[in-house]
C-alpha atoms as a PDB file:
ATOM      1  CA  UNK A   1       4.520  41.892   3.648  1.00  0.00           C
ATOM      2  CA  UNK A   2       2.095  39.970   1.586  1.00  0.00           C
ATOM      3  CA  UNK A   3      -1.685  41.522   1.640  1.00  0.00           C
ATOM      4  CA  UNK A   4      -3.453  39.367   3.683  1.00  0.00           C
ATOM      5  CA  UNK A   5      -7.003  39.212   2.597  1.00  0.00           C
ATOM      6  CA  UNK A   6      -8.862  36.993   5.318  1.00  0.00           C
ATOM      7  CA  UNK A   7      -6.706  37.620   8.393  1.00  0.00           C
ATOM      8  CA  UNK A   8      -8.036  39.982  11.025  1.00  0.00           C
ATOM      9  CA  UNK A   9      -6.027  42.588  12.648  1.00  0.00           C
ATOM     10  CA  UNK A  10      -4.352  40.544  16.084  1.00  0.00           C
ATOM     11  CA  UNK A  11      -3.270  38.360  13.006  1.00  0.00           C
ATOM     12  CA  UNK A  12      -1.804  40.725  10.560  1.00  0.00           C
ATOM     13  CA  UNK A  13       0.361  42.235  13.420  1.00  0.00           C
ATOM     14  CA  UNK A  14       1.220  38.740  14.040  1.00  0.00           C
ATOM     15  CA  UNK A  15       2.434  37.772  10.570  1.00  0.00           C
ATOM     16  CA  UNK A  16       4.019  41.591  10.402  1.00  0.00           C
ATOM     17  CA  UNK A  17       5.966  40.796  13.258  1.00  0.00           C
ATOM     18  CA  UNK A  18       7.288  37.464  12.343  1.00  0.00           C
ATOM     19  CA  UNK A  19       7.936  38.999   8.794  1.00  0.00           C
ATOM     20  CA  UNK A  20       9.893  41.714  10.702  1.00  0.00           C
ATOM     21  CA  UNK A  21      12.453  39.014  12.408  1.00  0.00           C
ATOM     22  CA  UNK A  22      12.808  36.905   9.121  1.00  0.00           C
ATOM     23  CA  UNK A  23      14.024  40.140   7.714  1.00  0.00           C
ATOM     24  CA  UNK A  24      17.667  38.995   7.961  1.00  0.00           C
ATOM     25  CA  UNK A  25      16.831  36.226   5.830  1.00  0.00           C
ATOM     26  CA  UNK A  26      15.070  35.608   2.414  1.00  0.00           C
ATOM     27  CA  UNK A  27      12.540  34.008   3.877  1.00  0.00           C
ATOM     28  CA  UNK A  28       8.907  35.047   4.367  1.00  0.00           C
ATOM     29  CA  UNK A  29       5.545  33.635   5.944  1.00  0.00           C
ATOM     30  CA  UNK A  30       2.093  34.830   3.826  1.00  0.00           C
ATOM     31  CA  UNK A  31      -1.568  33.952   3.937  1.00  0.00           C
ATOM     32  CA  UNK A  32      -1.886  33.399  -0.470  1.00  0.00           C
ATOM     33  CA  UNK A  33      -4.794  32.608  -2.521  1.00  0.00           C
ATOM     34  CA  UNK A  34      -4.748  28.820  -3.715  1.00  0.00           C
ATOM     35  CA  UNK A  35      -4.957  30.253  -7.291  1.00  0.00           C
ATOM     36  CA  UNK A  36      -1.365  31.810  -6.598  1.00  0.00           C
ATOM     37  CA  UNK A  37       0.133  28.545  -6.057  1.00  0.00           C
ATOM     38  CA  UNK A  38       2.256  26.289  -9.155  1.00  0.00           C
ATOM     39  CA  UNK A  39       2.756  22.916  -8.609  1.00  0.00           C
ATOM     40  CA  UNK A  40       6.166  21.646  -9.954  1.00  0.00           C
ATOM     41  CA  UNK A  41       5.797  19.745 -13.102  1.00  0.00           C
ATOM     42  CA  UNK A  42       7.803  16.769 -11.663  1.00  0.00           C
ATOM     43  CA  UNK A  43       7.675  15.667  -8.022  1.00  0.00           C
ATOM     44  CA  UNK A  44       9.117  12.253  -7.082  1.00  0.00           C
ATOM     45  CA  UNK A  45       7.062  12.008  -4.189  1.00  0.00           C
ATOM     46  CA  UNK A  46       4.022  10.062  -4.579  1.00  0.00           C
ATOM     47  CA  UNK A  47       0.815   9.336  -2.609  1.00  0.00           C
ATOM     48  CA  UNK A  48      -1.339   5.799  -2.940  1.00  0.00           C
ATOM     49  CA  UNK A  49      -5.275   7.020  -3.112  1.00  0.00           C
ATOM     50  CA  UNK A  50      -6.324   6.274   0.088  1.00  0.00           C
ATOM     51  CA  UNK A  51      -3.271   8.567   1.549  1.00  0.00           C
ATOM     52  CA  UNK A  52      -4.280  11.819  -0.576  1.00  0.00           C
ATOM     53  CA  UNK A  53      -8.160  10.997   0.363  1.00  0.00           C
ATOM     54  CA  UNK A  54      -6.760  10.750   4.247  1.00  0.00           C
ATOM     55  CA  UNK A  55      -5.313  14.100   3.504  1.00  0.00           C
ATOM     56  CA  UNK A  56      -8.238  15.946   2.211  1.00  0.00           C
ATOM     57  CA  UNK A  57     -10.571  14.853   5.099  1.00  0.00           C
ATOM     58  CA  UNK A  58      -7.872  15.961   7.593  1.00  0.00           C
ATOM     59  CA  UNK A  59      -7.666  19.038   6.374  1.00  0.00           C
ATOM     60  CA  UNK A  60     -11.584  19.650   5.731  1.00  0.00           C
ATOM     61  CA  UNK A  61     -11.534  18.690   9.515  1.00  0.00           C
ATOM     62  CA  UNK A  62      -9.008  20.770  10.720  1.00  0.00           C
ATOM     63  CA  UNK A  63     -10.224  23.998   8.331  1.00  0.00           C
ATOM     64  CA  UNK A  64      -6.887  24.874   7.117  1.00  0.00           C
ATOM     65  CA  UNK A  65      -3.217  23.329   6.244  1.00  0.00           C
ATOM     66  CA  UNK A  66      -1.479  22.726   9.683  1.00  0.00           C
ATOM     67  CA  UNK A  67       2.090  22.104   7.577  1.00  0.00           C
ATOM     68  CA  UNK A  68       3.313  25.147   5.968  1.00  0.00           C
ATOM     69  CA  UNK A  69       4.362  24.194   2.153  1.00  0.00           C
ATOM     70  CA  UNK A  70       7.579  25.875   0.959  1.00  0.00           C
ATOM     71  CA  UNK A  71       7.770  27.887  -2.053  1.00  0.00           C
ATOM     72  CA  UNK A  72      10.023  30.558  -3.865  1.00  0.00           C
ATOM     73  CA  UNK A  73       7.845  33.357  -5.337  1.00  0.00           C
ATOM     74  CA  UNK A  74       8.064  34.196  -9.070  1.00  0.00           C
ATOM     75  CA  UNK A  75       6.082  37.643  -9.511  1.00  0.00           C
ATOM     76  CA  UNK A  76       2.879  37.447  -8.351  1.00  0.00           C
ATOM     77  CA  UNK A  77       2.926  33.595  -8.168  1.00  0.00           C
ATOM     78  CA  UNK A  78       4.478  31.015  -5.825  1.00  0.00           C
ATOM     79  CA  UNK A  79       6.201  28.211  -6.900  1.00  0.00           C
ATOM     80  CA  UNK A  80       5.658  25.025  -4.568  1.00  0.00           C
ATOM     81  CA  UNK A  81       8.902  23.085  -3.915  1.00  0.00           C
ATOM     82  CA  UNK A  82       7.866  21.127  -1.152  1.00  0.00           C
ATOM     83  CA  UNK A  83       4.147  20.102  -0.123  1.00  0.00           C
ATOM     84  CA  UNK A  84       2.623  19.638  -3.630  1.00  0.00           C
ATOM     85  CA  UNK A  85       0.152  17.269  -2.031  1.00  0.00           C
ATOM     86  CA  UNK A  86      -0.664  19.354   0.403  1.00  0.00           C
ATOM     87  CA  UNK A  87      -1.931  22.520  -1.826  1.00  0.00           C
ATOM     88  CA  UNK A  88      -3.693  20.125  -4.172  1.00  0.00           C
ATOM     89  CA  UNK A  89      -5.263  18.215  -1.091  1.00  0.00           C
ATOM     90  CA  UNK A  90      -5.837  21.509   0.347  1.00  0.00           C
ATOM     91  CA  UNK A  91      -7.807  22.723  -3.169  1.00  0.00           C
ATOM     92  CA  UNK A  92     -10.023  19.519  -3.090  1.00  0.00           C
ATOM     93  CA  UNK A  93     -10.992  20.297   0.419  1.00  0.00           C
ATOM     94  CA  UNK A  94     -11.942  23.440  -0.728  1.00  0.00           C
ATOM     95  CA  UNK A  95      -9.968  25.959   0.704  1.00  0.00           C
ATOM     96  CA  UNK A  96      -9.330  29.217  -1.100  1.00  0.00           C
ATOM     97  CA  UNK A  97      -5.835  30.345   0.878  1.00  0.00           C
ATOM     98  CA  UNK A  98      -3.330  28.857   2.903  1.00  0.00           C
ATOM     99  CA  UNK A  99       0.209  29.835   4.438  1.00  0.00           C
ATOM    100  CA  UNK A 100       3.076  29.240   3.108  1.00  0.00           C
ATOM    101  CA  UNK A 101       6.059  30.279   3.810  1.00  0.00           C
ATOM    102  CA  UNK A 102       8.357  31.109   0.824  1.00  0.00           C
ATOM    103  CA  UNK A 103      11.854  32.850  -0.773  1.00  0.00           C
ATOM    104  CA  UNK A 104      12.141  35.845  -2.664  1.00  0.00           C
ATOM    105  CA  UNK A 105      15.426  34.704  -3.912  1.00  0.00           C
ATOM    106  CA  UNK A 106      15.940  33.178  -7.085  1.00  0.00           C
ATOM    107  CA  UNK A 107      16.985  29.891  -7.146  1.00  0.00           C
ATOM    108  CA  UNK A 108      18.427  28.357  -9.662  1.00  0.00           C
ATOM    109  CA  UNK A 109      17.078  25.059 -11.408  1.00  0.00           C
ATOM    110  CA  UNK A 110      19.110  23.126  -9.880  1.00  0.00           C
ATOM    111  CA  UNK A 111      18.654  24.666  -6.560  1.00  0.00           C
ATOM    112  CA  UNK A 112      15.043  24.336  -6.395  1.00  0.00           C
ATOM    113  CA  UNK A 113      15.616  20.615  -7.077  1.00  0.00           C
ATOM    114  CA  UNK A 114      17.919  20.296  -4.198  1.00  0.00           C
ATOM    115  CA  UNK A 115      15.577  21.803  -2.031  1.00  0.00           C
ATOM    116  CA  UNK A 116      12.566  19.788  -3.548  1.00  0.00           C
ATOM    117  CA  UNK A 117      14.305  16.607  -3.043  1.00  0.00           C
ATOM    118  CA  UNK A 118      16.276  17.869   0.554  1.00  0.00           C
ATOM    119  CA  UNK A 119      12.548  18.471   2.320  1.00  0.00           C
ATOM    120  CA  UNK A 120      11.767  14.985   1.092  1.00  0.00           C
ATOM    121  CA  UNK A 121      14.620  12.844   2.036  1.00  0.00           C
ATOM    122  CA  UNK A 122      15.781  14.354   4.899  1.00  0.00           C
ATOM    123  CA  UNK A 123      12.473  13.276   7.247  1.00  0.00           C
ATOM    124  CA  UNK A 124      14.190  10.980   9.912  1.00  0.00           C
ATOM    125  CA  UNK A 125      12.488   7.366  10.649  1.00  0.00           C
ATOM    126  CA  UNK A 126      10.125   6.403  13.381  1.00  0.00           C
ATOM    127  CA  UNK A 127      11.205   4.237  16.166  1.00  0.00           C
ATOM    128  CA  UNK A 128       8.816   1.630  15.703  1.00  0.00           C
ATOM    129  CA  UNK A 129       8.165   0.804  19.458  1.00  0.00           C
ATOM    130  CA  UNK A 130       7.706   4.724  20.572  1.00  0.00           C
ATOM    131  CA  UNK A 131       5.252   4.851  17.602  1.00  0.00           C
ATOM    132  CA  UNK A 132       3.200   2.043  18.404  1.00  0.00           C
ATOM    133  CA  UNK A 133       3.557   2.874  22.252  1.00  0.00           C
ATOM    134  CA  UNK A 134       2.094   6.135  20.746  1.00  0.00           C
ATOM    135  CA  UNK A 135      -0.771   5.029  18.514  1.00  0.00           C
ATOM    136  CA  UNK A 136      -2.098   3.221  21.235  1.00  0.00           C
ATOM    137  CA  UNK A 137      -2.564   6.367  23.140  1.00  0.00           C
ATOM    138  CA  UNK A 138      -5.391   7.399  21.016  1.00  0.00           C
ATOM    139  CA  UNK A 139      -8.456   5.617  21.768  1.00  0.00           C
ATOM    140  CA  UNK A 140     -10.636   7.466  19.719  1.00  0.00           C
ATOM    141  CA  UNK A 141     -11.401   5.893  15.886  1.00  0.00           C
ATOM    142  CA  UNK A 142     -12.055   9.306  14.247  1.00  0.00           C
ATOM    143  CA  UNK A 143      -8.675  10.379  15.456  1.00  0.00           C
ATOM    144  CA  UNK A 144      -6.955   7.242  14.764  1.00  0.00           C
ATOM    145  CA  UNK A 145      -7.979   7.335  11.037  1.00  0.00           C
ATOM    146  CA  UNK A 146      -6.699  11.198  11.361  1.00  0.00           C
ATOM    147  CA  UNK A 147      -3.147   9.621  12.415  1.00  0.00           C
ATOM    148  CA  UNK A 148      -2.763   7.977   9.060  1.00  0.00           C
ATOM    149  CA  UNK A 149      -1.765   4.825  11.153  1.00  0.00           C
ATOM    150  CA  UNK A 150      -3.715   1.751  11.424  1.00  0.00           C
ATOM    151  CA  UNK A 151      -3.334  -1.640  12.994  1.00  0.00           C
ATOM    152  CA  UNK A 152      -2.422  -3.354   9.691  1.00  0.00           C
ATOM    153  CA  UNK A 153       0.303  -0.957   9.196  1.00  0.00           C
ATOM    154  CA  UNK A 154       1.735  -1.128  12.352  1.00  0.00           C
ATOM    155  CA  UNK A 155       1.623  -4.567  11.879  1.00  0.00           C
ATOM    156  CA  UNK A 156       3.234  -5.456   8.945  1.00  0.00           C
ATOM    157  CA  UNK A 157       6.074  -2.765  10.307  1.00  0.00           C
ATOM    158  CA  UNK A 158       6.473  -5.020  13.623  1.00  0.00           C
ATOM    159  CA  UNK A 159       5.425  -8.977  12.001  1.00  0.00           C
ATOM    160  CA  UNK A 160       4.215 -11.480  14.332  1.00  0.00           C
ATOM    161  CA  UNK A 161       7.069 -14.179  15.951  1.00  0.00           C
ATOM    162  CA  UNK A 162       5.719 -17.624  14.567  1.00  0.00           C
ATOM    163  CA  UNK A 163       6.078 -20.737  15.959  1.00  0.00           C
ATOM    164  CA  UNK A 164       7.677 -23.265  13.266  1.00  0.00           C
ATOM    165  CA  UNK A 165       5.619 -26.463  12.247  1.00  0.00           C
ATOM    166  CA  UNK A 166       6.866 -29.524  14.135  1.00  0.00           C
ATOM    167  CA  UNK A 167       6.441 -31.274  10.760  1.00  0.00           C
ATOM    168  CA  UNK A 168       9.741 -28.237  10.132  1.00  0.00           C
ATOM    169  CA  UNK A 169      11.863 -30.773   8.109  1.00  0.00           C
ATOM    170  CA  UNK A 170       8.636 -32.512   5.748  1.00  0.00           C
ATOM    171  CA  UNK A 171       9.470 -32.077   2.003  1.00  0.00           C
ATOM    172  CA  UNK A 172       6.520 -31.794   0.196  1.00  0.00           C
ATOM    173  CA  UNK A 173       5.576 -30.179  -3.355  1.00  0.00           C
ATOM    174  CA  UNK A 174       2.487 -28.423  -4.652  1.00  0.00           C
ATOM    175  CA  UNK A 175       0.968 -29.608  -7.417  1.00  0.00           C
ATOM    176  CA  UNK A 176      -1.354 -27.855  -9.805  1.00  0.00           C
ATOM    177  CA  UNK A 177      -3.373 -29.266 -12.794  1.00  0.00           C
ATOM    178  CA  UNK A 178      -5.737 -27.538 -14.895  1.00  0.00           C
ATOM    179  CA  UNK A 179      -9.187 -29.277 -16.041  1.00  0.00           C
ATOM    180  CA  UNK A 180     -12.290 -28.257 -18.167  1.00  0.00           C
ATOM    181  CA  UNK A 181     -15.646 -28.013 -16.091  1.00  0.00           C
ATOM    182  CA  UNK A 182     -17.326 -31.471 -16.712  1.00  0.00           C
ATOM    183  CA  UNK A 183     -13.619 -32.924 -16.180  1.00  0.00           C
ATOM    184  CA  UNK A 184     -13.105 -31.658 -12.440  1.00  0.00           C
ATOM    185  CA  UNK A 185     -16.578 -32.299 -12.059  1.00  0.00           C
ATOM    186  CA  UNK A 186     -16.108 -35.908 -12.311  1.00  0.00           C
ATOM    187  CA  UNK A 187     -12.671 -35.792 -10.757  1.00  0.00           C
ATOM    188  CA  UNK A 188     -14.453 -34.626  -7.615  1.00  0.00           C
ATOM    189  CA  UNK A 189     -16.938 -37.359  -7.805  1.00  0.00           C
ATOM    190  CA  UNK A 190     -14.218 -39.967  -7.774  1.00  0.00           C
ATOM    191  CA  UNK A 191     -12.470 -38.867  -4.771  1.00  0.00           C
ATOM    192  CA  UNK A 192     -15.800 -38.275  -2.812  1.00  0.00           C
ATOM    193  CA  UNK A 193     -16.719 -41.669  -3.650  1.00  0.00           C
ATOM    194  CA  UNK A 194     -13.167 -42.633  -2.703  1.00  0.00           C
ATOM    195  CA  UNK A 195     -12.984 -40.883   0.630  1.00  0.00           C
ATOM    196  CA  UNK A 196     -16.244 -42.711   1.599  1.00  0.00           C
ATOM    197  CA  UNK A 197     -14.768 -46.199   1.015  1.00  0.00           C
ATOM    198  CA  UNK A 198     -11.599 -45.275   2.528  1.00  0.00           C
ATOM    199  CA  UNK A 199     -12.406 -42.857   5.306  1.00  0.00           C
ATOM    200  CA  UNK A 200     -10.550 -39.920   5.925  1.00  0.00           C
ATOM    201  CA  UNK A 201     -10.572 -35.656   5.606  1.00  0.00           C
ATOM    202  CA  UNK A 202     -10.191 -33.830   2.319  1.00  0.00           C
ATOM    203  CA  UNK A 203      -6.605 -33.538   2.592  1.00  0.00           C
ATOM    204  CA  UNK A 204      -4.628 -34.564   0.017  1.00  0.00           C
ATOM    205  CA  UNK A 205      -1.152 -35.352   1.363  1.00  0.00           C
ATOM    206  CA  UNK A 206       1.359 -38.111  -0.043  1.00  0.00           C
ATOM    207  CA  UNK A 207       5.105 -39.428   0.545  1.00  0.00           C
ATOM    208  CA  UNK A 208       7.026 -38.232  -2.177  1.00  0.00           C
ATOM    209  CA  UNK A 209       7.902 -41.557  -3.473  1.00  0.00           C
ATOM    210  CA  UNK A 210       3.673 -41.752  -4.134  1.00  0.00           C
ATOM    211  CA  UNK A 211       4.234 -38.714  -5.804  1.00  0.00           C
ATOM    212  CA  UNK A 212       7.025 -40.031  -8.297  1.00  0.00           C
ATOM    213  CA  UNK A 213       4.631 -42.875  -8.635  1.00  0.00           C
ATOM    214  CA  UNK A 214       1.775 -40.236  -9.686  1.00  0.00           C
ATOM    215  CA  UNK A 215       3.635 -39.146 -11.848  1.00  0.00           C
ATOM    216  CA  UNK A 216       4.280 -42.658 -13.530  1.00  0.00           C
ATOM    217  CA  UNK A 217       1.150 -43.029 -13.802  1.00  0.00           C
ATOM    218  CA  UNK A 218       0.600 -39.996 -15.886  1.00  0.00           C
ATOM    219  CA  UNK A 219       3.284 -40.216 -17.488  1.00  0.00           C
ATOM    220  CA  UNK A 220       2.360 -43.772 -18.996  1.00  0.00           C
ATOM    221  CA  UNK A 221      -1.296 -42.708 -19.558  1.00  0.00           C
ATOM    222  CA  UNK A 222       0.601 -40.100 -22.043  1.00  0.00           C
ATOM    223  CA  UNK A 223       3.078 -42.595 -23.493  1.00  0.00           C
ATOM    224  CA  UNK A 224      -0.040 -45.327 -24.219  1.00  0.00           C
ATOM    225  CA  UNK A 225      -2.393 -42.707 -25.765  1.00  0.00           C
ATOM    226  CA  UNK A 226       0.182 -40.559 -27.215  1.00  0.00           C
ATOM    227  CA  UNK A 227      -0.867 -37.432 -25.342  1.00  0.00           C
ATOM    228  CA  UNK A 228       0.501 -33.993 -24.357  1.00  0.00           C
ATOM    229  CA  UNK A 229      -2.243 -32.573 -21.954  1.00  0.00           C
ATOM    230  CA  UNK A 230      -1.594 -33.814 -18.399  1.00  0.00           C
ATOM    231  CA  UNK A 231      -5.078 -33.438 -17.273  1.00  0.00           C
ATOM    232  CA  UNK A 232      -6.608 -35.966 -19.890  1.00  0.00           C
ATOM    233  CA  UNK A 233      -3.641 -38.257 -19.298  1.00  0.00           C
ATOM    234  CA  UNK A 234      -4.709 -37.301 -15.434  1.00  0.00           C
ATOM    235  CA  UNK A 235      -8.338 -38.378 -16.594  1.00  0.00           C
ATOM    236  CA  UNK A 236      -7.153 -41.863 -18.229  1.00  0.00           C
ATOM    237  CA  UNK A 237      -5.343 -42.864 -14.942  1.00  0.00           C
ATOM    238  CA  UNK A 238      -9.225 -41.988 -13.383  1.00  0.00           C
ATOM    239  CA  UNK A 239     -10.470 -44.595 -15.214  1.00  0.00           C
ATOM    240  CA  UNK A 240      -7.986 -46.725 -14.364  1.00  0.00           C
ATOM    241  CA  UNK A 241      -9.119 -45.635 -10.496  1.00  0.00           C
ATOM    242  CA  UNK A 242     -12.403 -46.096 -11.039  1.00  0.00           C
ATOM    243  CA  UNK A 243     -12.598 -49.760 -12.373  1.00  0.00           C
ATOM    244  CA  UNK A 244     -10.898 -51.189  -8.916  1.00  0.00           C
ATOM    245  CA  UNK A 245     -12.876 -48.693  -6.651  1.00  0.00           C
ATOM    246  CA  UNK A 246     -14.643 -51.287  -5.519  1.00  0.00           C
ATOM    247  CA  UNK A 247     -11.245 -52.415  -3.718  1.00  0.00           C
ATOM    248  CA  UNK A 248     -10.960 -49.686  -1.245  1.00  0.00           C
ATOM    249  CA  UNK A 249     -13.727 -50.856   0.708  1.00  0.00           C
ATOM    250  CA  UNK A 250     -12.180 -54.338   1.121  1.00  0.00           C
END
């Protein structure tokens, strides 16, 4: 059995005696210094930022790891093959040991691989209406937050049902054009001045024969100026607008 160092006696008999029924097997459970711990140089599991923060807090919270990482010992030294994030969470949160429990056999490259990538494919899934049913136990935010669950995740896991537009079957197109400052400036102007004449909201909605007509427009404000740029051609059909303004109030 692995020296100890911080557990007291009821626990050393304890981790003797569960050492003493893994004998059969490779396998072994040890209290190890942090410092003993190697992190495998390639790990395909990854964790955004806000996970691995939600990690450290739990585990300053809870005092200790309550996962046990595997390893396979080499020497004096354990090798981590599954719960990377945990030891390095577990170092942030500034713990000194933690169990593991480990192999003395040595595995093979290829073996430690298999078991890297084994312990982190083979998790299950959640049933989504058990885990919500769940979640919703917990009523208090601290623990929530422990969870690693929120509302927005739950959420986009389960999206809302809809209800369609009735306007379902309207074709319509976006259109985007790009002007310089002083240019939108007086675009604006223009349809303020129209929407006052004419009534109305500030949404802009057309047929889409208007639209092709639009785009006339434009089209021969380029082909009678010999331009390229939509948005001045855009700004010659303005003029154009502006000079029978007067109009829309008839």
């Amino acid at each position: 059995m692995e020296p100890s160092g911080g557990l007291g006696m009821v626990e050393e008999q304890a981790l003797r005696e569960i050492n003493r029924r893994l004998a059969a097997s490779s396998l072994r459970l040890a209290l190890v210094n942090l410092d003993d711990c190697e992190l495998v140089e390639k790990n395909a599991r990854y964790m955004t930022a806000q996970q691995f923060r939600r990690l450290v807090e739990n585990i300053k919270r809870d005092g200790a790891l309550t996962s046990v990482p595997f390893a396979m010992r080499r020497g004096e030294k354990y090798l981590i093959l599954s719960g990377n994030h945990r030891v390095r969470a577990a170092r942030e949160a500034g713990l000194k040991e933690i169990v593991i429990l480990y192999t003395d056999k040595q595995l093979s490259r290829q073996e430690q691989v298999a078991v890297q990538l084994s312990h982190n494919a083979i998790v299950g899934q959640d049933d989504l209406a058990v885990l919500r049913e769940l979640y919703d136990e917990i009523t208090d935010v601290a623990l929530k937050a422990y969870s690693g669950l929120d509302d927005e995740a739950l959420g986009r896991m389960e999206p809302p049902k809809l209800e369609p537009l009735s306007e379902a079957d309207l074709e319509y197109r976006v259109v985007s054009i790009v002007f310089l400052p002083e240019e939108i400036e007086r675009a604006e102007a223009l349809f303020d001045r129209a929407l006052e004449r004419a009534g109305g909201s500030r949404v802009w909605l057309a047929r889409r024969a208007d639209y092709e007509r639009f785009l006339d427009a434009v089209t021969a404000a380029k082909d009678a100026r010999r331009i390229k740029n939509t948005a001045t051609a855009f700004m010659l059909v303005l003029d154009l607008a502006e000079r029978h303004l007067e109009e829309l109030a008839g």
